[in-house]
Structures are given as C-alpha cells and as structure tokens.
PDB file of N, CA and C in Angstrom:
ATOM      1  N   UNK A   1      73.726 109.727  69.050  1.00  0.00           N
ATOM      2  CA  UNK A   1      74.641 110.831  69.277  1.00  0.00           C
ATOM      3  C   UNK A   1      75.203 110.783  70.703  1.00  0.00           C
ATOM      4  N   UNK A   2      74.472 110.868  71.438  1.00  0.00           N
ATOM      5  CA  UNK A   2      74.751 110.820  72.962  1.00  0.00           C
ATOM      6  C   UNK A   2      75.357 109.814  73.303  1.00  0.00           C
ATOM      7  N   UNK A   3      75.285 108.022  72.937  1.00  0.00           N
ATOM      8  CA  UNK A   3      76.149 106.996  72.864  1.00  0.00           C
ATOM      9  C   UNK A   3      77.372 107.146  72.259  1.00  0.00           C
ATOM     10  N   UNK A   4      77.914 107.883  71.146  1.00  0.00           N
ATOM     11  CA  UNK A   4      78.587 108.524  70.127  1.00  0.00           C
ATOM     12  C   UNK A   4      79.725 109.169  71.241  1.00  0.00           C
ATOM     13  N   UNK A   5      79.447 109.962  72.122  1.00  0.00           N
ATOM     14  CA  UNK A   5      79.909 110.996  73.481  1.00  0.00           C
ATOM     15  C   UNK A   5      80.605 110.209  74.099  1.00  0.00           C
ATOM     16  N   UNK A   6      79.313 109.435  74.590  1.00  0.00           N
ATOM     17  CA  UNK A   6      80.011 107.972  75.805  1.00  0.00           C
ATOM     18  C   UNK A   6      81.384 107.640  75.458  1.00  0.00           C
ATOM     19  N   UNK A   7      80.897 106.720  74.288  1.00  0.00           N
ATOM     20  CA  UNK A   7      82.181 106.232  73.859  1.00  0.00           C
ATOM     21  C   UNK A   7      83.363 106.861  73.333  1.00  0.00           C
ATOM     22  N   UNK A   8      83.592 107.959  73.386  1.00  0.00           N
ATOM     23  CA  UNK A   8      84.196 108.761  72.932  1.00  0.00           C
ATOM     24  C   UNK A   8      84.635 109.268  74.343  1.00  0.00           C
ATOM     25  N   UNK A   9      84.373 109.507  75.163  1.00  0.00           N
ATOM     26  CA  UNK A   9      84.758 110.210  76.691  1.00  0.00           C
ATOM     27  C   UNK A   9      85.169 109.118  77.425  1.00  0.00           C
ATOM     28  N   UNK A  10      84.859 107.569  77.076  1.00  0.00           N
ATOM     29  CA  UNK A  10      85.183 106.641  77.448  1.00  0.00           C
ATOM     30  C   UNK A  10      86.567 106.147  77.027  1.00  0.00           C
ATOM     31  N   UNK A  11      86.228 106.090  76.227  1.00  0.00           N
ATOM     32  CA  UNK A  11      87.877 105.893  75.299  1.00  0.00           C
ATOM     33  C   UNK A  11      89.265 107.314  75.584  1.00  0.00           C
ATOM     34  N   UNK A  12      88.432 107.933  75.818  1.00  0.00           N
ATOM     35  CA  UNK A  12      89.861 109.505  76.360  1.00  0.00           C
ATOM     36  C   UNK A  12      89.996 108.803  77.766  1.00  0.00           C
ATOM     37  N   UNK A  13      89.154 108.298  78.657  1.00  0.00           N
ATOM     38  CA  UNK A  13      89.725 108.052  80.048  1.00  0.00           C
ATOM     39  C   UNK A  13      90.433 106.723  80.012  1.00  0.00           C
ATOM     40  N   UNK A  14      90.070 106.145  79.361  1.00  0.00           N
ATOM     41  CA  UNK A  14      90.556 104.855  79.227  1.00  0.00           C
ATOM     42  C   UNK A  14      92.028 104.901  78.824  1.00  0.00           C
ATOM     43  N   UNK A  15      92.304 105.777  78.018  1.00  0.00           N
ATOM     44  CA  UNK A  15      93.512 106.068  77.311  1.00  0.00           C
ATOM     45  C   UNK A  15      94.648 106.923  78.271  1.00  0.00           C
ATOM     46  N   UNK A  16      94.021 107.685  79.207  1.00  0.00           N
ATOM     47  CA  UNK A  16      95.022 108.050  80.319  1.00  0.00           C
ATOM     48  C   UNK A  16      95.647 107.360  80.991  1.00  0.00           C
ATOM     49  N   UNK A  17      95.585 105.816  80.806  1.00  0.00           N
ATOM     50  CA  UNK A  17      96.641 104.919  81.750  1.00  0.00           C
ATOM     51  C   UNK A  17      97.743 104.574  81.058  1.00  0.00           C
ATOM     52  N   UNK A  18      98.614 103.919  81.874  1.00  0.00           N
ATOM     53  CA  UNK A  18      99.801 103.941  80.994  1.00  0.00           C
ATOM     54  C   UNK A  18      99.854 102.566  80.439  1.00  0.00           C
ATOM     55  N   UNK A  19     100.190 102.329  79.173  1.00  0.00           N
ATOM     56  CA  UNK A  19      99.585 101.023  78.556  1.00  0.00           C
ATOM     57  C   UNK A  19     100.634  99.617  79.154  1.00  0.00           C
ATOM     58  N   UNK A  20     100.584  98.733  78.545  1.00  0.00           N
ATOM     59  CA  UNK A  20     101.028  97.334  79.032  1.00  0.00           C
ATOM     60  C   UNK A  20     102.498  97.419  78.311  1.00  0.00           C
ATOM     61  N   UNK A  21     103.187  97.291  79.327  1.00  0.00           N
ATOM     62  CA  UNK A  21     104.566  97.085  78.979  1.00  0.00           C
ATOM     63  C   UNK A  21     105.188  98.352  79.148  1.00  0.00           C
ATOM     64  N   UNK A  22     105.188  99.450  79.666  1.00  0.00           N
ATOM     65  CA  UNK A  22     105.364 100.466  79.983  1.00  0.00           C
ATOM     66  C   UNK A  22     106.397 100.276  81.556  1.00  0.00           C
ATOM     67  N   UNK A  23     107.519 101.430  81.996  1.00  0.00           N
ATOM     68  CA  UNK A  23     107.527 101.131  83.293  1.00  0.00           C
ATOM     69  C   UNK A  23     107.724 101.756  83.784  1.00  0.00           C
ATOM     70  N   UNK A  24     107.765 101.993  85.158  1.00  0.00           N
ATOM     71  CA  UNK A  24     108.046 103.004  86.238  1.00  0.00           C
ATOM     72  C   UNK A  24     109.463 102.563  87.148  1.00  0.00           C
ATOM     73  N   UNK A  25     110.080 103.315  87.437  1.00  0.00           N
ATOM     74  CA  UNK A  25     110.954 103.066  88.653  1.00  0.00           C
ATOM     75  C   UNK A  25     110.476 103.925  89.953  1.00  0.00           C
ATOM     76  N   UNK A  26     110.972 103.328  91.047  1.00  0.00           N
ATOM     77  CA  UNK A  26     110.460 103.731  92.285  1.00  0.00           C
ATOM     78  C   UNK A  26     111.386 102.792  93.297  1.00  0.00           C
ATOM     79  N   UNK A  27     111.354 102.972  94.513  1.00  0.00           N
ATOM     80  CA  UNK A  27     111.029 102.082  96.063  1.00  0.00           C
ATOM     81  C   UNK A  27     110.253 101.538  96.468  1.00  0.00           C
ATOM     82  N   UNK A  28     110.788 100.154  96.066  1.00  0.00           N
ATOM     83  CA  UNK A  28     109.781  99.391  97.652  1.00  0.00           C
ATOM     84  C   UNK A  28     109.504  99.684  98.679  1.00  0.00           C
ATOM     85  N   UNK A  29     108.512 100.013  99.234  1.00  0.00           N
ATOM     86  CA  UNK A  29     108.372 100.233 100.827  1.00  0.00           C
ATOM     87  C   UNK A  29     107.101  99.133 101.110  1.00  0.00           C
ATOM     88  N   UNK A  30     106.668  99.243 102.282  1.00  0.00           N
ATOM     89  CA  UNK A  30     106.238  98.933 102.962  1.00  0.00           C
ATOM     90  C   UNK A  30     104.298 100.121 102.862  1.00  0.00           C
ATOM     91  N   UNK A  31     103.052  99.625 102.823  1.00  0.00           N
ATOM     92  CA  UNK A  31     102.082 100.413 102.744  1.00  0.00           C
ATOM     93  C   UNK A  31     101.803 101.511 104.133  1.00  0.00           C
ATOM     94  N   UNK A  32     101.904 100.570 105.092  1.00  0.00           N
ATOM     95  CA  UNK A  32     101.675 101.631 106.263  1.00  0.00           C
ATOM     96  C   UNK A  32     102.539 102.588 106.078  1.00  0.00           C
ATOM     97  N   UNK A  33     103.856 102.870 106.146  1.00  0.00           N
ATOM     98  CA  UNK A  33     104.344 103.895 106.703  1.00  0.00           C
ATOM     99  C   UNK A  33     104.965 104.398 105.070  1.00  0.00           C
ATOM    100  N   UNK A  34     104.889 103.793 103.833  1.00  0.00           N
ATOM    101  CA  UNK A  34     105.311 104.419 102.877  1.00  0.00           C
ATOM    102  C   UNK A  34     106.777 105.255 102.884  1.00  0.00           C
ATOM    103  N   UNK A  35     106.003 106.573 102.527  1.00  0.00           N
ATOM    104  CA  UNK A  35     106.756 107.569 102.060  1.00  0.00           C
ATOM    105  C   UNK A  35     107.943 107.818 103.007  1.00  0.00           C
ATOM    106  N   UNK A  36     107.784 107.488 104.100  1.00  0.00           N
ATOM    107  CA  UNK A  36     108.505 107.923 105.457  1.00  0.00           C
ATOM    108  C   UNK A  36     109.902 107.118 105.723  1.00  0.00           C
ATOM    109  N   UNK A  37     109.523 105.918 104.132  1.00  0.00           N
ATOM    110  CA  UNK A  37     110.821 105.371 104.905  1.00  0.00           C
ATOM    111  C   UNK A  37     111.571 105.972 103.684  1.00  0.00           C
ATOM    112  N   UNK A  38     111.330 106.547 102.516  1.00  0.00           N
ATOM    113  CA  UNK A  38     112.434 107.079 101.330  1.00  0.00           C
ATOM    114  C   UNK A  38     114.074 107.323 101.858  1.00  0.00           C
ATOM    115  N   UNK A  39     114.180 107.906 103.344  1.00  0.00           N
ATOM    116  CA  UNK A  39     115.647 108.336 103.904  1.00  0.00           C
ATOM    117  C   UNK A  39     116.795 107.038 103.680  1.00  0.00           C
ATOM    118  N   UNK A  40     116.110 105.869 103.471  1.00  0.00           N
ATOM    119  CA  UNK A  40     116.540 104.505 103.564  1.00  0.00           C
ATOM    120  C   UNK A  40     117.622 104.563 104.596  1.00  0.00           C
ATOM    121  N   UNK A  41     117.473 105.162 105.827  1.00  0.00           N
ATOM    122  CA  UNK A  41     118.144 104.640 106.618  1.00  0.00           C
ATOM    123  C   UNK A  41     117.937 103.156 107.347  1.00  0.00           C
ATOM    124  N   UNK A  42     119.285 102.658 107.741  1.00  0.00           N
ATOM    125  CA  UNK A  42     118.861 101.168 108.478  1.00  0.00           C
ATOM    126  C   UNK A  42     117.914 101.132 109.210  1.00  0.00           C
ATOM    127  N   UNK A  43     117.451 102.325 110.078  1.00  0.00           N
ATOM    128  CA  UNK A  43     116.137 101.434 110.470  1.00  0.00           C
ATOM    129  C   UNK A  43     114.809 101.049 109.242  1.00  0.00           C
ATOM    130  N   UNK A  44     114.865 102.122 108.405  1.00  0.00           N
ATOM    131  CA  UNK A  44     113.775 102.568 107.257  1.00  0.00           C
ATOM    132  C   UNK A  44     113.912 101.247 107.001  1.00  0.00           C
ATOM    133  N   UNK A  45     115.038 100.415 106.653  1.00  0.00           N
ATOM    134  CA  UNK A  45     115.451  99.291 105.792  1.00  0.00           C
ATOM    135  C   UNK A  45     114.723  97.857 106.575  1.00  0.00           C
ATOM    136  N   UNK A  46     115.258  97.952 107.940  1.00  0.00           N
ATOM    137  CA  UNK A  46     114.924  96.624 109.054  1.00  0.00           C
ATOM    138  C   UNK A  46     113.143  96.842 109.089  1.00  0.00           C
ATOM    139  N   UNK A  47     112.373  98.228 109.001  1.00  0.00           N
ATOM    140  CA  UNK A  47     110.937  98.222 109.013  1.00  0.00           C
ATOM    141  C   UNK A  47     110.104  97.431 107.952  1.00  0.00           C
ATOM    142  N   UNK A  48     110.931  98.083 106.878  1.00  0.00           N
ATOM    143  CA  UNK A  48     110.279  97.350 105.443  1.00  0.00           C
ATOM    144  C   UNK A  48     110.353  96.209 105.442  1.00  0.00           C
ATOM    145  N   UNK A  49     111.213  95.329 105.688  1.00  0.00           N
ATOM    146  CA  UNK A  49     111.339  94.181 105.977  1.00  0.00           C
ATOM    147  C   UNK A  49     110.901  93.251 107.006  1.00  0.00           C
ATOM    148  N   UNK A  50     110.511  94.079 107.849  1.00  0.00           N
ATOM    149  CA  UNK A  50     109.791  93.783 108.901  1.00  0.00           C
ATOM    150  C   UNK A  50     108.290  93.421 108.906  1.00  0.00           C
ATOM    151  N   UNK A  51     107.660  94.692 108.099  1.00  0.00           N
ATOM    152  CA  UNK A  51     106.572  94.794 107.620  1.00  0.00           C
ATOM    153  C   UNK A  51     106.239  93.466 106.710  1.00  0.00           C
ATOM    154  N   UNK A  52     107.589  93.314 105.337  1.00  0.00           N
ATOM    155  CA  UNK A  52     107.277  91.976 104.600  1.00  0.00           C
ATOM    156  C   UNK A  52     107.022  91.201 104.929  1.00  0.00           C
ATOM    157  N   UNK A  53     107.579  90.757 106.657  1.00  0.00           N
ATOM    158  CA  UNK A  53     107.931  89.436 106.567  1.00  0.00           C
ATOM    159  C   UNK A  53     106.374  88.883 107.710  1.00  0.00           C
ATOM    160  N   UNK A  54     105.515  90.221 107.825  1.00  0.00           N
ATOM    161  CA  UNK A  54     104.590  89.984 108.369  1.00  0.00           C
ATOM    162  C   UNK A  54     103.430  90.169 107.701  1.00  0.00           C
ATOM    163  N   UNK A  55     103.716  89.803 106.065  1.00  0.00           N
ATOM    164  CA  UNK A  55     103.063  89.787 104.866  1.00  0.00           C
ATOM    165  C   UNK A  55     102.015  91.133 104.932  1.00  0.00           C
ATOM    166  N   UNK A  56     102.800  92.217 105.333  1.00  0.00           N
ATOM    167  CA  UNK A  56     101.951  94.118 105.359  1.00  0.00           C
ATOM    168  C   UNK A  56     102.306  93.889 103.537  1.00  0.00           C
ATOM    169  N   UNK A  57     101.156  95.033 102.778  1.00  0.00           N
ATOM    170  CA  UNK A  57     101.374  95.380 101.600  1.00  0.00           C
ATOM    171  C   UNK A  57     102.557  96.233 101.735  1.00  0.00           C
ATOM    172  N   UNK A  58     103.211  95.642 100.540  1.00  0.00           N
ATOM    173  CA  UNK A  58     104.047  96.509  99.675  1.00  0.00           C
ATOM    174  C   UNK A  58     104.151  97.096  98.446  1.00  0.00           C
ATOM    175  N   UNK A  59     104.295  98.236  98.302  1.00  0.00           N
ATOM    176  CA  UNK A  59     104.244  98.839  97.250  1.00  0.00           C
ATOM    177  C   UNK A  59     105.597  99.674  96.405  1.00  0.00           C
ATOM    178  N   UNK A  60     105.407 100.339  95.186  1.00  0.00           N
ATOM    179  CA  UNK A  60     106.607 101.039  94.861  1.00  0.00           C
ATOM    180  C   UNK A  60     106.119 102.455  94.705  1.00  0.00           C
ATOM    181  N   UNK A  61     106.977 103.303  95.353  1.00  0.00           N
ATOM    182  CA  UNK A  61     107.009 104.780  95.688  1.00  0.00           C
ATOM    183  C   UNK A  61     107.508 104.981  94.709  1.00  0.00           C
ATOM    184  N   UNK A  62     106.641 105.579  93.296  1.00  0.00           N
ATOM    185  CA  UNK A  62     107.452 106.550  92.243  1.00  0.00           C
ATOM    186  C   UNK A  62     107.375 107.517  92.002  1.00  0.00           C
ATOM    187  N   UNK A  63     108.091 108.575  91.230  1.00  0.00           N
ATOM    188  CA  UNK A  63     108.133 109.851  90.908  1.00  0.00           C
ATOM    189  C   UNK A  63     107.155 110.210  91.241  1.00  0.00           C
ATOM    190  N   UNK A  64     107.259 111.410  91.847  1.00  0.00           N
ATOM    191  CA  UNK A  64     106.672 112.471  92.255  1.00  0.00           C
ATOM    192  C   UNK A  64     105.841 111.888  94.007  1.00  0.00           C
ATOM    193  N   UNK A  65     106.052 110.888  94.433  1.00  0.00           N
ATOM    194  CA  UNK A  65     105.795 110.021  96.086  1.00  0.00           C
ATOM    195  C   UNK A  65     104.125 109.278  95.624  1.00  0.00           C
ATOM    196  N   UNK A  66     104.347 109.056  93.833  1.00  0.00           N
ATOM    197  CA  UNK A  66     102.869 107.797  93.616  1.00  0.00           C
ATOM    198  C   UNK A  66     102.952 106.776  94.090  1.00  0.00           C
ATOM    199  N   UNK A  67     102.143 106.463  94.370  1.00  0.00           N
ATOM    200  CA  UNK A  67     102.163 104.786  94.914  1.00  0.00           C
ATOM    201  C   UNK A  67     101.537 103.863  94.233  1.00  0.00           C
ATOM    202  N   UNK A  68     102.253 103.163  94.107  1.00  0.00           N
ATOM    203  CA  UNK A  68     101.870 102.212  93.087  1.00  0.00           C
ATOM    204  C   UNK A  68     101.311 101.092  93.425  1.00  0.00           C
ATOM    205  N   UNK A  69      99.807 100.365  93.631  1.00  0.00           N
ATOM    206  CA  UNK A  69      99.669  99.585  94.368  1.00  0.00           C
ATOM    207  C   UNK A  69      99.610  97.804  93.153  1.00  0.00           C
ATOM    208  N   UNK A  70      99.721  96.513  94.083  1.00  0.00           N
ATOM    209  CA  UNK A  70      99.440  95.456  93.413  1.00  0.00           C
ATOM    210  C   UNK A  70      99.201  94.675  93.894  1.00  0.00           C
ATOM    211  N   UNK A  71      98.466  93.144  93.429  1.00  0.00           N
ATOM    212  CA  UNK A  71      97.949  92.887  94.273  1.00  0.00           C
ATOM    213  C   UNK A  71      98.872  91.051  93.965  1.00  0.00           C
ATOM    214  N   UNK A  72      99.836  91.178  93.183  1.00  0.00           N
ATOM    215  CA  UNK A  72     100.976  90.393  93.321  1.00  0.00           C
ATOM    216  C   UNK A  72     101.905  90.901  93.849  1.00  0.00           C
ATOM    217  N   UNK A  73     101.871  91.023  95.320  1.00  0.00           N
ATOM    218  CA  UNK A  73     102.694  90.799  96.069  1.00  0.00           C
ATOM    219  C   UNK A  73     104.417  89.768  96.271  1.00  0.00           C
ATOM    220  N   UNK A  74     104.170  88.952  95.827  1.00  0.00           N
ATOM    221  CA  UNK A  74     105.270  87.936  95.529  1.00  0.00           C
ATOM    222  C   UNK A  74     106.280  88.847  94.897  1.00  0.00           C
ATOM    223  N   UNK A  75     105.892  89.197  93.911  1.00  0.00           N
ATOM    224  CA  UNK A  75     106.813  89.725  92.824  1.00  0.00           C
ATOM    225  C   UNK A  75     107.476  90.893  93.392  1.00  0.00           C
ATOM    226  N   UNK A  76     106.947  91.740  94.223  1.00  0.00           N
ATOM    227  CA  UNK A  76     108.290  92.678  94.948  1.00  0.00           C
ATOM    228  C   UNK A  76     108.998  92.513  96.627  1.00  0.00           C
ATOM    229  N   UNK A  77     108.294  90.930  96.713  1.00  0.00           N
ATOM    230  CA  UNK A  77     109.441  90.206  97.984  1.00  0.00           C
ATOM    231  C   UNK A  77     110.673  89.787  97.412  1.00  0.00           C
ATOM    232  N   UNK A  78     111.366  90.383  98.504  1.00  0.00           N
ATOM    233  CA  UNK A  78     113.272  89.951  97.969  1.00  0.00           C
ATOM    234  C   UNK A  78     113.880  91.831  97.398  1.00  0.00           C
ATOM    235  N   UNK A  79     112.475  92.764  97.286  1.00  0.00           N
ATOM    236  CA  UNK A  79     113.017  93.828  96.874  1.00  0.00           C
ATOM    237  C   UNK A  79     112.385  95.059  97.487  1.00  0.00           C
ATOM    238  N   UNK A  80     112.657  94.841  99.161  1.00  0.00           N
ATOM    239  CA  UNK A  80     112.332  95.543 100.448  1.00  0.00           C
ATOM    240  C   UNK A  80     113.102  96.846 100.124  1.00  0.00           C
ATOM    241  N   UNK A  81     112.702  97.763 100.152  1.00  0.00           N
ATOM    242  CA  UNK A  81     113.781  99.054 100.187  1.00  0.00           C
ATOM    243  C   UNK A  81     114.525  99.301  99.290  1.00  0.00           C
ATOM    244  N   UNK A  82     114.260  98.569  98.318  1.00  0.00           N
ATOM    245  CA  UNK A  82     115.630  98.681  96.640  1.00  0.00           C
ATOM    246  C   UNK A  82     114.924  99.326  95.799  1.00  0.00           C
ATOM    247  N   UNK A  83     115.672  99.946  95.332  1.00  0.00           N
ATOM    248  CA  UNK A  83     115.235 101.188  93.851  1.00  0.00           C
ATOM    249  C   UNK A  83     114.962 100.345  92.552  1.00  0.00           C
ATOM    250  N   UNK A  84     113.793 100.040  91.946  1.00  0.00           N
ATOM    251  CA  UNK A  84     113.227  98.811  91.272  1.00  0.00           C
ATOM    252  C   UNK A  84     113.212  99.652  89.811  1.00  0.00           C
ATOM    253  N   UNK A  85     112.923  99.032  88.989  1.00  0.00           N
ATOM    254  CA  UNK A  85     112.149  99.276  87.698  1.00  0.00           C
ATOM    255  C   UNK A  85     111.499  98.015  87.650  1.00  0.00           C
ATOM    256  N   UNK A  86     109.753  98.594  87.555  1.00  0.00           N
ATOM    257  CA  UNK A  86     108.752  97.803  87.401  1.00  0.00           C
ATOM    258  C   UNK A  86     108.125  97.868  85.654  1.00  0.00           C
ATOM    259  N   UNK A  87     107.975  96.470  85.284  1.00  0.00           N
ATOM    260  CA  UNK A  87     107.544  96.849  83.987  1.00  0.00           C
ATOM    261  C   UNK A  87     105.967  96.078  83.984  1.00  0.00           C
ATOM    262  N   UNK A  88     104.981  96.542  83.288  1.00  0.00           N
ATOM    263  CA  UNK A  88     103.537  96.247  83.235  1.00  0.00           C
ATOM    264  C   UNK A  88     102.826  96.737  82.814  1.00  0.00           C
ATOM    265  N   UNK A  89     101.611  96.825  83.510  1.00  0.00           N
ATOM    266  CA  UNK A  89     100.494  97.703  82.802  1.00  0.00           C
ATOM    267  C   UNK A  89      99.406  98.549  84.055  1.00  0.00           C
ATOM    268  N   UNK A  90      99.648  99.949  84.084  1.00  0.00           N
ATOM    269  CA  UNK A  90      99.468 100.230  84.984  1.00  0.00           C
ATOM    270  C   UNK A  90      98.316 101.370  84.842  1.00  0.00           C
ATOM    271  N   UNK A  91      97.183 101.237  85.904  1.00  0.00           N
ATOM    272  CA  UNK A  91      95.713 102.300  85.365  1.00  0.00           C
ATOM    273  C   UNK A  91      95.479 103.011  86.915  1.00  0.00           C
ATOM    274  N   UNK A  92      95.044 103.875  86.343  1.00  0.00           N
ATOM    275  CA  UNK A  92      94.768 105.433  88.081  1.00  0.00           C
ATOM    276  C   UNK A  92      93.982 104.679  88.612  1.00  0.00           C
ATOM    277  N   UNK A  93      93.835 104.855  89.956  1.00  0.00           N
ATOM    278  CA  UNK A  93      92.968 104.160  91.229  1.00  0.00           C
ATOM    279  C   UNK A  93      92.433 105.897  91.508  1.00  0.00           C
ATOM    280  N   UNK A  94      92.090 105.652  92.680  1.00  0.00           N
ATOM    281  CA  UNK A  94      91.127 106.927  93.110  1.00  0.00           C
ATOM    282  C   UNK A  94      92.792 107.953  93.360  1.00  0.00           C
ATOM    283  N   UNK A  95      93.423 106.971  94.665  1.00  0.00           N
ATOM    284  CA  UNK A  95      94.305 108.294  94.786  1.00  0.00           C
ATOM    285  C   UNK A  95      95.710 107.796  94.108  1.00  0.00           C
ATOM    286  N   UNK A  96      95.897 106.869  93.735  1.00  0.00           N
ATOM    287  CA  UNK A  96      96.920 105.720  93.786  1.00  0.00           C
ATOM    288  C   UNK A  96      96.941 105.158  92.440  1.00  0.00           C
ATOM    289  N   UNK A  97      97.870 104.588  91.839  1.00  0.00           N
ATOM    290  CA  UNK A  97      98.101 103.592  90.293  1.00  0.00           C
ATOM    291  C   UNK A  97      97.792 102.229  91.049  1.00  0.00           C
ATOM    292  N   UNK A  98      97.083 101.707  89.893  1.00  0.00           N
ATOM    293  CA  UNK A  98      97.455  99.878  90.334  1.00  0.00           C
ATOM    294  C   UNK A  98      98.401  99.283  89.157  1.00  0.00           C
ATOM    295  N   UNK A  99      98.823  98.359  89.287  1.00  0.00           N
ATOM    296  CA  UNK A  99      99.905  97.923  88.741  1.00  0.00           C
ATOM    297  C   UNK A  99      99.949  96.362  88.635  1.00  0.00           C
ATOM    298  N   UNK A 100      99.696  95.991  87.344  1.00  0.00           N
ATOM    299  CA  UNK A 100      99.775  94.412  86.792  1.00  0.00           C
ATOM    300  C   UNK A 100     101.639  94.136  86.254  1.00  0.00           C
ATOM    301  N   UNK A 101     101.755  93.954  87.055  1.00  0.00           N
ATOM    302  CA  UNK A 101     103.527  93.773  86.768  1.00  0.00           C
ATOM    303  C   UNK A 101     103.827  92.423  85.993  1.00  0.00           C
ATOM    304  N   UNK A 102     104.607  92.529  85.090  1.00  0.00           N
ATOM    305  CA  UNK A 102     105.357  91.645  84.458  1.00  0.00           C
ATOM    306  C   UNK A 102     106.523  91.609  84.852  1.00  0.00           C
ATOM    307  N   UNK A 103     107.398  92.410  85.197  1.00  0.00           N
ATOM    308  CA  UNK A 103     108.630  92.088  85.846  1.00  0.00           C
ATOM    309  C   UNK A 103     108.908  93.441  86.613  1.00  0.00           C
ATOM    310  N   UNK A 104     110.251  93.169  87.408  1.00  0.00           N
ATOM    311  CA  UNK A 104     110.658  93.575  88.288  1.00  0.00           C
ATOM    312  C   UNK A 104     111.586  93.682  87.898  1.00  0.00           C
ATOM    313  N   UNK A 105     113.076  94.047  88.904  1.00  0.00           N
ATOM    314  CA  UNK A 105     114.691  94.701  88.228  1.00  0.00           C
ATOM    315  C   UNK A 105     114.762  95.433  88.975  1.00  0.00           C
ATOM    316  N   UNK A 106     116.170  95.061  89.839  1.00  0.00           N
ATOM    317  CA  UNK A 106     116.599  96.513  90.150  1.00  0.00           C
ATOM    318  C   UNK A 106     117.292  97.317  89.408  1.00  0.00           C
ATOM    319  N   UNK A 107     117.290  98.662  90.125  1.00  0.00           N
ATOM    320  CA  UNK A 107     117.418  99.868  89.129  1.00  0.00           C
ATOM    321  C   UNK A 107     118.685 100.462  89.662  1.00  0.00           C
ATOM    322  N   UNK A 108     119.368 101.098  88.717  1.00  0.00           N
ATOM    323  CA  UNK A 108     120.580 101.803  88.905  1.00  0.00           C
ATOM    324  C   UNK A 108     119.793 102.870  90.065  1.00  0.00           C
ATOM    325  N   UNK A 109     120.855 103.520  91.069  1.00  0.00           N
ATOM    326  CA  UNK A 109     120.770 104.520  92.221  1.00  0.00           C
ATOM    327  C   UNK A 109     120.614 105.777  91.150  1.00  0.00           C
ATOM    328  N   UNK A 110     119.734 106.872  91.460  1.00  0.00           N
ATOM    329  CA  UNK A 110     119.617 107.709  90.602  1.00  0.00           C
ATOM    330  C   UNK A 110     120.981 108.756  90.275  1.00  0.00           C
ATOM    331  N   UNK A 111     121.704 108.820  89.078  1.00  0.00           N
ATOM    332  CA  UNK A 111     122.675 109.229  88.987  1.00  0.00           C
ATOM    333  C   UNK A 111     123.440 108.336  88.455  1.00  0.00           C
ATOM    334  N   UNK A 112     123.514 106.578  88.861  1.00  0.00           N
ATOM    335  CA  UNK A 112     124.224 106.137  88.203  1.00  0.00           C
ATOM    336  C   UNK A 112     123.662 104.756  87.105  1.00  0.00           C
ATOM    337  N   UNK A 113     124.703 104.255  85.925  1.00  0.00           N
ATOM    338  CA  UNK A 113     124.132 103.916  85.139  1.00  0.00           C
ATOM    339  C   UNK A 113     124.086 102.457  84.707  1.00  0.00           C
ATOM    340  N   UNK A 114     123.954 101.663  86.308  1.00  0.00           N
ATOM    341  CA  UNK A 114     124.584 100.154  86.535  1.00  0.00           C
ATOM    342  C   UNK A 114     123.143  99.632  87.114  1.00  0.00           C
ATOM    343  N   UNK A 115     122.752  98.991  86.492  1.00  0.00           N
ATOM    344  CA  UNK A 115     121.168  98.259  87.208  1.00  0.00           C
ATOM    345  C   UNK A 115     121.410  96.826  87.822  1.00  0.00           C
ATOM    346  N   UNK A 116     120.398  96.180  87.406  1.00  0.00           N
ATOM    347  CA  UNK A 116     120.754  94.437  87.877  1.00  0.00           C
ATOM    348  C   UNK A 116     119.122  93.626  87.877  1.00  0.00           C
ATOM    349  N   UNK A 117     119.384  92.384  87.991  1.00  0.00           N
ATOM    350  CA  UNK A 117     117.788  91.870  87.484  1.00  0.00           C
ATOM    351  C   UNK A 117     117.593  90.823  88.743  1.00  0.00           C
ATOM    352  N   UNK A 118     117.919  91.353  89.787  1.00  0.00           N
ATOM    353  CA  UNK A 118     117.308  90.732  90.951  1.00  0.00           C
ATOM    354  C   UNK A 118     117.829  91.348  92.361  1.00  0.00           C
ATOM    355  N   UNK A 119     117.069  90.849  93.336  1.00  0.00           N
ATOM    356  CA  UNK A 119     117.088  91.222  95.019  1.00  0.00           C
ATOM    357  C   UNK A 119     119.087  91.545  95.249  1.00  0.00           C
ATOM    358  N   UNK A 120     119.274  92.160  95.823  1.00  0.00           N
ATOM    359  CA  UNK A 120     120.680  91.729  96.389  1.00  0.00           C
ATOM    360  C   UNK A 120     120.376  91.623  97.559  1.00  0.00           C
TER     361      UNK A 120
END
C-alpha cells in the first residue's frame, strides 16, 4: 500500500514537467546579470556578448523572468540577446527549469508574426 503512494506521488511530480518536445520562448542573456539586461539596450546587448565570448553561462529568460538553465551551451551561442523559441524537454530545478534542447529559432518580437531559424 504504502509503495502503491510512492509511486503514485512519484508519478504526479514527475508529471509536472513539461514533456519532450514542448517549447518555451524567452531571451538569451547572459547568467550573472540575467534579468537586468531584458531593456536590450546596446549596452545590455555588447554585455551578453561579452559575457559569451568569455564562455559565462547563458540562459533563456521566459515568461514570467524563469530561467531556463542548460548545460548545452553551444546551442544558444550566435543567439546573445535575441528573442528565441526553444524546443525540448524541460523539468523544475530547485529555483530554475533545466532544459535539454533540441532546437533553437528565433522568435517573432512579441506582437509580431515573422520568426526565423537562426542568429542574425
């Protein structure tokens, strides 16, 4: 009975992630300073890139300021500061998502309805 529970309370938490192939859109930033650079002003832009190119984690800032962490890195160099759609499989960390990405894309600016499938 009590194993019966387990697996049963196991399987509800397990099931709160968002499954494989699922995706999020967000910003690239940079881990240290994150959220701070959303204004994407040019400097926000020259930091993130700055940060990349001194191989700092990067991550994607989505809805609601989650952070999405990964630990393929590669896959969001070339997309410093760009509004992405990430597609994968993604499960809660303590404060944070981690994120097994299958692809990347940039994403239309919110409002409009023109995307694209790489860095500009």
């Amino acid at each position: 009975m009590f194993r019966g529970v387990l697996l049963l309370l196991a399987s509800v938490l397990l099931g709160t992630g968002i499954a494989s192939g699922d995706t999020v859109t967000g910003v690239v930033s940079d881990a240290m300073r994150s959220v701070k650079h959303l204004k994407a002003t040019a400097e926000d832009q020259a930091c993130v890139k700055r940060c990349s190119d001194l191989d700092e984690e990067l991550l994607v800032i989505g809805p609601e300021n989650t952070l999405y962490r990964t630990e393929q890195q590669a896959k969001l160099k070339g997309f410093e500061d760009k509004r992405v759609k990430v597609t994968g499989k993604f499960e809660p960390m303590a404060d944070d998502m981690s994120m097994d990405i299958t692809s990347v894309e940039l994403a239309p600016a919110e409002g409009d309805s023109k995307g694209g499938a790489g860095p500009k």
